[in-house]
PDB file of N, CA and C in Angstrom:
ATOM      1  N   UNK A   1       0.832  -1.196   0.000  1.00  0.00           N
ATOM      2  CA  UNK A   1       0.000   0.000   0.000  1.00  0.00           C
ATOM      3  C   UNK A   1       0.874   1.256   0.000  1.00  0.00           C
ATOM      4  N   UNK A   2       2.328   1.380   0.271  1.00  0.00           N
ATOM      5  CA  UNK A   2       2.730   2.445   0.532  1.00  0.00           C
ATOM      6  C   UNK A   2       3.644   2.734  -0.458  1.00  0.00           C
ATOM      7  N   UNK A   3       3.719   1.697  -1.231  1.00  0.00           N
ATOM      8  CA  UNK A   3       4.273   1.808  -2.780  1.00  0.00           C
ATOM      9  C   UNK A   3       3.115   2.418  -3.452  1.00  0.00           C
ATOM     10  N   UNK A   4       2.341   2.130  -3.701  1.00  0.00           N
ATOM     11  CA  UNK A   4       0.544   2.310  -4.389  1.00  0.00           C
ATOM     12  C   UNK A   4       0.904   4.042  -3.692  1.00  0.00           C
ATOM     13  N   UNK A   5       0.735   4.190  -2.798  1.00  0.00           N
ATOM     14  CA  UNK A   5       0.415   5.630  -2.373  1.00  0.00           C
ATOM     15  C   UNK A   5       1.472   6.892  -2.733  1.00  0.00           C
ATOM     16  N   UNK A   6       2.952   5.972  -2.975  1.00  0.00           N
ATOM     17  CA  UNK A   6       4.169   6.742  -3.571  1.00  0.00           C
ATOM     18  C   UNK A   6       3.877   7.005  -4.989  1.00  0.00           C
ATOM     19  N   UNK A   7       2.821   6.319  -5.939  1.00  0.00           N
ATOM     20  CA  UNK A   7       3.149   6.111  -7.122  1.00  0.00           C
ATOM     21  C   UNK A   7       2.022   7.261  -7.185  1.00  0.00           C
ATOM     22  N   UNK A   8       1.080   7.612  -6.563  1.00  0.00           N
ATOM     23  CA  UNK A   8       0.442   8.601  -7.177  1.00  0.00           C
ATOM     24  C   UNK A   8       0.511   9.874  -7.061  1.00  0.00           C
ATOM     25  N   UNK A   9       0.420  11.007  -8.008  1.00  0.00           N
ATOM     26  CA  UNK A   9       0.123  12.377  -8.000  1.00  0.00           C
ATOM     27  C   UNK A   9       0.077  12.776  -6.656  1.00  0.00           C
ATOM     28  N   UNK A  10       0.829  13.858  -6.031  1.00  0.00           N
ATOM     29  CA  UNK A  10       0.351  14.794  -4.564  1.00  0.00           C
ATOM     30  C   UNK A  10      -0.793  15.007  -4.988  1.00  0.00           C
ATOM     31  N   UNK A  11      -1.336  15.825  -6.188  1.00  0.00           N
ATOM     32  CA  UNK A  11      -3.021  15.820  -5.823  1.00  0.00           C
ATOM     33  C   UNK A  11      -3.804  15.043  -5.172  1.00  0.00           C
ATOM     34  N   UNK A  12      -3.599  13.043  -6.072  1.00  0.00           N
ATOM     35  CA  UNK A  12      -4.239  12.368  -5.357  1.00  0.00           C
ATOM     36  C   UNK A  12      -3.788  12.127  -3.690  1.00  0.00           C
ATOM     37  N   UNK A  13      -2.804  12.455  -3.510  1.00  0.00           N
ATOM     38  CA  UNK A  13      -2.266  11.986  -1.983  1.00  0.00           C
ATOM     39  C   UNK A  13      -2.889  13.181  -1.570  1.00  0.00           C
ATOM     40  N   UNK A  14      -2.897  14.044  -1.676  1.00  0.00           N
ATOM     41  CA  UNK A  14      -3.627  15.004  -0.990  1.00  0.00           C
ATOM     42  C   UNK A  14      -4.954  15.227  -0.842  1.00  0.00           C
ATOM     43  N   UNK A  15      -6.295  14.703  -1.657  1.00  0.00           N
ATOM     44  CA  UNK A  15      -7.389  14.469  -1.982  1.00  0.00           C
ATOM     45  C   UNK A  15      -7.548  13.219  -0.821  1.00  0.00           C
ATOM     46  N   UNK A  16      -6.804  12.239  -1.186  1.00  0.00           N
ATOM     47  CA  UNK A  16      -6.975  10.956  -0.184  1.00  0.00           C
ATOM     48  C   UNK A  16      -6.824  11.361   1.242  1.00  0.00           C
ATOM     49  N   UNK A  17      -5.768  12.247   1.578  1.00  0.00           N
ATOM     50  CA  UNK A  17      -5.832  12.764   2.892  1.00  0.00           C
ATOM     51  C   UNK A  17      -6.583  13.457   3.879  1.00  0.00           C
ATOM     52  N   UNK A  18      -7.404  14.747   2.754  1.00  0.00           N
ATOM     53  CA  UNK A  18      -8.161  15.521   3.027  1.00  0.00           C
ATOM     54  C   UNK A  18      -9.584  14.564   3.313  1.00  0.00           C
ATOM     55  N   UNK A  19     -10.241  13.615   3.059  1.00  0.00           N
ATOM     56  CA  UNK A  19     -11.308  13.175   2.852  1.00  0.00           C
ATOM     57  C   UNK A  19     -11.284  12.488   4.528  1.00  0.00           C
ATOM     58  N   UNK A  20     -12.160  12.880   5.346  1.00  0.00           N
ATOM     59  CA  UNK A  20     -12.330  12.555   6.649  1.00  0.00           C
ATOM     60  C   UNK A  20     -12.794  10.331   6.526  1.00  0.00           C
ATOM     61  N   UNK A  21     -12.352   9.958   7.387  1.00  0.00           N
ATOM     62  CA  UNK A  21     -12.753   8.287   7.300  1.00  0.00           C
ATOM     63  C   UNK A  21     -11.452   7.839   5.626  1.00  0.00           C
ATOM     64  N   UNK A  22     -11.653   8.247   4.460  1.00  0.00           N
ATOM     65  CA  UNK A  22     -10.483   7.657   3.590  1.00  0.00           C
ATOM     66  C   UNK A  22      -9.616   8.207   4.721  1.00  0.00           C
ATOM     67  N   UNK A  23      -9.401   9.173   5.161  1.00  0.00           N
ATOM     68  CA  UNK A  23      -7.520   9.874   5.772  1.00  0.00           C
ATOM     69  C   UNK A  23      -7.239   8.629   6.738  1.00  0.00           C
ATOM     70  N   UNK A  24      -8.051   8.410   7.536  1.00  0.00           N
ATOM     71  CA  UNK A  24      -8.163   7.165   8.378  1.00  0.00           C
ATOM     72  C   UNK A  24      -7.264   5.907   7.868  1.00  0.00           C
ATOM     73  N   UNK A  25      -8.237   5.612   6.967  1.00  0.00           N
ATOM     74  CA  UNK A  25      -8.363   4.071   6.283  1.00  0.00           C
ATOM     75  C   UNK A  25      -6.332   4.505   5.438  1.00  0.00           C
ATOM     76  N   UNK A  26      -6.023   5.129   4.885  1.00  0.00           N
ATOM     77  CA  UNK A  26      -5.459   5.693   3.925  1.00  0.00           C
ATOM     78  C   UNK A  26      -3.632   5.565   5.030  1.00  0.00           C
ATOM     79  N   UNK A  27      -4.263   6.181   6.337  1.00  0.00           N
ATOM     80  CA  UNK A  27      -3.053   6.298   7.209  1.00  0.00           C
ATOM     81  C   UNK A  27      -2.759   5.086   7.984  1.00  0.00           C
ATOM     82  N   UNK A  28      -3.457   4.474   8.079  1.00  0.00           N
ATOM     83  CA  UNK A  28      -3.234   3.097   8.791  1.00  0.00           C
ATOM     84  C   UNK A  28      -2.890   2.128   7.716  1.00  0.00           C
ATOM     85  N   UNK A  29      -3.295   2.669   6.349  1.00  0.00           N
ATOM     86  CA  UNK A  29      -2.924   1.123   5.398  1.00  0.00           C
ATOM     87  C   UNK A  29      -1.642   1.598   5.017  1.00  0.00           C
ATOM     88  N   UNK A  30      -1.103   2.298   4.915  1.00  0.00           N
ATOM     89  CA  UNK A  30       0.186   2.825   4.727  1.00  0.00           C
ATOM     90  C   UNK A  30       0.995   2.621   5.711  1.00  0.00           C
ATOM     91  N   UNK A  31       0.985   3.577   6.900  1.00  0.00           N
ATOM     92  CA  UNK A  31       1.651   2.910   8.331  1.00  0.00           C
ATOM     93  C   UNK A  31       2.066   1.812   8.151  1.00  0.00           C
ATOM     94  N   UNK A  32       1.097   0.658   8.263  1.00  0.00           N
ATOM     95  CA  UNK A  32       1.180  -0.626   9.025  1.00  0.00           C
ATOM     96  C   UNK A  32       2.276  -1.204   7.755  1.00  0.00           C
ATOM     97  N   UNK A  33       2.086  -0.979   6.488  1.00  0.00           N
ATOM     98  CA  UNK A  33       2.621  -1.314   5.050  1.00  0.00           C
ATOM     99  C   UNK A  33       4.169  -1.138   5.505  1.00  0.00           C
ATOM    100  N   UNK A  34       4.054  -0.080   5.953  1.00  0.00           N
ATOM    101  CA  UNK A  34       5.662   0.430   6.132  1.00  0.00           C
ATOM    102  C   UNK A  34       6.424  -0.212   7.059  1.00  0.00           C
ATOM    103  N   UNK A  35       5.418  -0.188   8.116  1.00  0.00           N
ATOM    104  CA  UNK A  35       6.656  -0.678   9.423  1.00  0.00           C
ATOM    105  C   UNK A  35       6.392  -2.303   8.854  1.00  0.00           C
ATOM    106  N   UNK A  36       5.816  -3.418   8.466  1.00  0.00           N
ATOM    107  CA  UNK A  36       6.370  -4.471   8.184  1.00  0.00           C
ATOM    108  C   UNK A  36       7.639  -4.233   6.792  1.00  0.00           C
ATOM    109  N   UNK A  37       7.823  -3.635   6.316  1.00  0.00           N
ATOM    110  CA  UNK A  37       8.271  -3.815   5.278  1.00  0.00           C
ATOM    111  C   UNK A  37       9.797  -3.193   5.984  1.00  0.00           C
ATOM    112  N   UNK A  38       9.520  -2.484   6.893  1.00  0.00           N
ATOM    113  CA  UNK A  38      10.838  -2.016   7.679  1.00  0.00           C
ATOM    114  C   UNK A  38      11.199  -2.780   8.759  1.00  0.00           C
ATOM    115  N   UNK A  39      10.388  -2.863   9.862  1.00  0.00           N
ATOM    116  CA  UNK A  39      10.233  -3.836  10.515  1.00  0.00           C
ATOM    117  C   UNK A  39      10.884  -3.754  12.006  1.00  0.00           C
ATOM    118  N   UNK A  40      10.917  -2.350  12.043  1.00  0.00           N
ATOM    119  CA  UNK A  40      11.522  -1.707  13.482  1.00  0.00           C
ATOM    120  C   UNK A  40      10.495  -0.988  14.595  1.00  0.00           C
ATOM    121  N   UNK A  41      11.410  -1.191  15.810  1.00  0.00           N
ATOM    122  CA  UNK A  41      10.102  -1.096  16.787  1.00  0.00           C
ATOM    123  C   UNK A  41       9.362   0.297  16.292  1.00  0.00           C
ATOM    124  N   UNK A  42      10.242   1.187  16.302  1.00  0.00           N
ATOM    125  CA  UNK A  42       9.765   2.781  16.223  1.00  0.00           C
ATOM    126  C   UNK A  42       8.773   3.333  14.724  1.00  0.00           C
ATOM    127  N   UNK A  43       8.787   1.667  14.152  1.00  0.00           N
ATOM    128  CA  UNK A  43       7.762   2.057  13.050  1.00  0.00           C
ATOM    129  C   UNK A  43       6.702   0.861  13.162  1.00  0.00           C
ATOM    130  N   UNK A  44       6.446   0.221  14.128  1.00  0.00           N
ATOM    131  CA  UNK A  44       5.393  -0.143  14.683  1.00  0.00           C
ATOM    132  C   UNK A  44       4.785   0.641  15.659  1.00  0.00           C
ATOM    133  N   UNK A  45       5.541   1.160  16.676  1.00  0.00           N
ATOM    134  CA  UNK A  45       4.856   2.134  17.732  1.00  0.00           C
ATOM    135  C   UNK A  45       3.839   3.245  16.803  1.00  0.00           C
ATOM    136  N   UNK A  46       4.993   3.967  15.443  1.00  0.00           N
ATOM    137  CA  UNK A  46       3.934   4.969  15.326  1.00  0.00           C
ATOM    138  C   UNK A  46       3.064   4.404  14.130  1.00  0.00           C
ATOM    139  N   UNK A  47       2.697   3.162  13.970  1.00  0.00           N
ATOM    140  CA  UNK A  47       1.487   2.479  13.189  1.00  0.00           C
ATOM    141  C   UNK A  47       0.495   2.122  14.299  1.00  0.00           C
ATOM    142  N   UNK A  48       1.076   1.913  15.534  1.00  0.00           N
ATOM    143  CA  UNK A  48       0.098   1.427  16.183  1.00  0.00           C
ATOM    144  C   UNK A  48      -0.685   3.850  16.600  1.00  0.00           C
ATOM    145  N   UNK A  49       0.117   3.709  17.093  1.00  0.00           N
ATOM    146  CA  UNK A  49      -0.337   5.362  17.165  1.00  0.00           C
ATOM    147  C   UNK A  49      -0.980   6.024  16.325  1.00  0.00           C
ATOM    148  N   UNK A  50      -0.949   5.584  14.815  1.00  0.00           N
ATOM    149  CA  UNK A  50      -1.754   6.216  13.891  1.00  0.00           C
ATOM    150  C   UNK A  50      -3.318   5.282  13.633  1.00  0.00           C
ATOM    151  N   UNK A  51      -3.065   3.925  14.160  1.00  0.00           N
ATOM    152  CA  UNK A  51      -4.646   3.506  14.107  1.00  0.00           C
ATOM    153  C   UNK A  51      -5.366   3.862  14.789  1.00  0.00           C
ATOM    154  N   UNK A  52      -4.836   4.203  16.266  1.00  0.00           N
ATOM    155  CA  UNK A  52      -5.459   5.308  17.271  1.00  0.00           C
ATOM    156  C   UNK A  52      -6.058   6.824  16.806  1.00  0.00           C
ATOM    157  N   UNK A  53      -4.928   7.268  16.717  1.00  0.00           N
ATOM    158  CA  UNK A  53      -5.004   8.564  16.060  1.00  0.00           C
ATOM    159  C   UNK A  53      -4.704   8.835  15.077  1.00  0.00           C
ATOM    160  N   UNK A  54      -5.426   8.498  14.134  1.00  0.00           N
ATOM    161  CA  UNK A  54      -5.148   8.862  12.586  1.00  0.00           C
ATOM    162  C   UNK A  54      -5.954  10.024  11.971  1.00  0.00           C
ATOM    163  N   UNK A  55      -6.739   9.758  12.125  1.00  0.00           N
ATOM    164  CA  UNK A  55      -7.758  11.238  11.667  1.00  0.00           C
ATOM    165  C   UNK A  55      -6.497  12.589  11.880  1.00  0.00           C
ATOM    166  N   UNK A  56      -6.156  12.335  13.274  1.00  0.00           N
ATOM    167  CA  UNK A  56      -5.312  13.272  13.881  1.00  0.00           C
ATOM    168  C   UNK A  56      -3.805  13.694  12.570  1.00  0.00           C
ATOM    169  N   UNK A  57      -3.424  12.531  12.616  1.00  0.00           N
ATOM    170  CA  UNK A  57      -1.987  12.467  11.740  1.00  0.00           C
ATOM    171  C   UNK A  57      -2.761  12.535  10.528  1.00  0.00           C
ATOM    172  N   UNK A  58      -3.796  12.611  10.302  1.00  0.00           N
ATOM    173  CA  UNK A  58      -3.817  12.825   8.745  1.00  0.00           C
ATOM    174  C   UNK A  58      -3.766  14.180   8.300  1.00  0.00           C
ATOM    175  N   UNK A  59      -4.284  14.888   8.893  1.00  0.00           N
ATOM    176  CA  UNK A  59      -4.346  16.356   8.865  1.00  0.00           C
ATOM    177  C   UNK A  59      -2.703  17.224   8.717  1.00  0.00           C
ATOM    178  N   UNK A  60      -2.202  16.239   9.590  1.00  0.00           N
ATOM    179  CA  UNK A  60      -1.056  16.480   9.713  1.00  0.00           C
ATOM    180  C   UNK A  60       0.090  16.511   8.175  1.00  0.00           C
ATOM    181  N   UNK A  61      -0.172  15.031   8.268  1.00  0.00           N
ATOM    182  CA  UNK A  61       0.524  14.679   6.614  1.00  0.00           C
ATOM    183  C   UNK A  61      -0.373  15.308   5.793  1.00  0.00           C
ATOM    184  N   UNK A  62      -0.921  15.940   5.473  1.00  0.00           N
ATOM    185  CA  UNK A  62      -1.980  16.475   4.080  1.00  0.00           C
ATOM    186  C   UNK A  62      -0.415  17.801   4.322  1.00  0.00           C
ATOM    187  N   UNK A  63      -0.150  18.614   5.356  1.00  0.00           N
ATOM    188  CA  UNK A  63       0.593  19.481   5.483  1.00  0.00           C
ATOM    189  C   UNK A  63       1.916  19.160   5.281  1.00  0.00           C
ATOM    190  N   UNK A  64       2.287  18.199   5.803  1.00  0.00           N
ATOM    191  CA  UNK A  64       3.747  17.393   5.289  1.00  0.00           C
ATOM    192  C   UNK A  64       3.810  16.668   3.781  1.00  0.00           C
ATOM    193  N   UNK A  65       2.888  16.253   3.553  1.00  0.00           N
ATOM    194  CA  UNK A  65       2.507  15.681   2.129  1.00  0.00           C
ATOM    195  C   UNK A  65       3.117  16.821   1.203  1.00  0.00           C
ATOM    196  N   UNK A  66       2.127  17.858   1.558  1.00  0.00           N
ATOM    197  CA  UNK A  66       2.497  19.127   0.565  1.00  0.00           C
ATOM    198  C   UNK A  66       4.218  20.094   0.466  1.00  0.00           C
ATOM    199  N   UNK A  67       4.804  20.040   1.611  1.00  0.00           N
ATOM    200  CA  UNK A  67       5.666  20.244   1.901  1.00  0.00           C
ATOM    201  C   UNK A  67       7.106  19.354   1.568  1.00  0.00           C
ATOM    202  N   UNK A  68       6.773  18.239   1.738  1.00  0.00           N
ATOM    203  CA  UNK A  68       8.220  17.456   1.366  1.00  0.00           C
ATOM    204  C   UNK A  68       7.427  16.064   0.587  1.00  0.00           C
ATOM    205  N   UNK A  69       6.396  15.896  -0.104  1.00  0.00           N
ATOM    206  CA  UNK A  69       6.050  14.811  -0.966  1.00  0.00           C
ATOM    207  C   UNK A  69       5.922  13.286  -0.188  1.00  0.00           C
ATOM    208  N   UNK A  70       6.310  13.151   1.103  1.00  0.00           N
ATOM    209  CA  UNK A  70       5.781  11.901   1.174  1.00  0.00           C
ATOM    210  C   UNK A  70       5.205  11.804   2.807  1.00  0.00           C
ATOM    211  N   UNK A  71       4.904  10.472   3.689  1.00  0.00           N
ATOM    212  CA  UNK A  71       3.859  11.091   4.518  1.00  0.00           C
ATOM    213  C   UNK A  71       4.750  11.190   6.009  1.00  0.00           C
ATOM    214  N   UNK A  72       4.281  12.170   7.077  1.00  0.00           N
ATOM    215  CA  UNK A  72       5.931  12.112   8.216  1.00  0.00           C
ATOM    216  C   UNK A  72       5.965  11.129   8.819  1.00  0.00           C
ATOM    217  N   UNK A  73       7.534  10.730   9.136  1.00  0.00           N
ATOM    218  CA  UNK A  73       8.282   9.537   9.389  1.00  0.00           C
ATOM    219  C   UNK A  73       8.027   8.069   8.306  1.00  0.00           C
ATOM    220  N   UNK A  74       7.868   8.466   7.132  1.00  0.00           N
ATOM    221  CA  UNK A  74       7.274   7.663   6.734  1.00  0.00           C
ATOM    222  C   UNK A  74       8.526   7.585   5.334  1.00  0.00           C
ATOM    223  N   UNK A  75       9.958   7.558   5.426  1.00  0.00           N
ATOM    224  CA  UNK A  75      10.413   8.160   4.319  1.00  0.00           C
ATOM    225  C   UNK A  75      11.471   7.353   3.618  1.00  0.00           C
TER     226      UNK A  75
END
């Protein structure tokens, strides 16, 4: 999923972000994508932190998205 989400347009990453419930769904399928594929504690902690609070971090990355192209700590 976090290949899929690299490959598209900032518009679409930014559209996907902005949309309340996708930002959700969007930040946790990415997260979780990442830290197995990395596979370190500090990128499980903040996957588990973003299924909690994701709405939260999404708002966030829509601003980091736009700023440096991909989503924070996520790089």
């Amino acid at each position: 999923m976090e290949k899929w989400f690299e490959k598209q347009s900032r518009l679409v990453q930014i559209l996907l972000l902005l949309i309340p419930g996708v930002n959700w769904v969007v930040e946790v399928l990415v997260r979780w994508s990442h830290a197995l594929r990395k596979g370190s504690l500090v990128k499980y902690l903040i996957a588990i932190f973003v299924t909690v609070f994701g709405i939260v971090v999404g708002w966030v990355d829509v601003i980091w998205c736009l700023l440096f192209k991909h989503l924070i700590f996520c790089d």
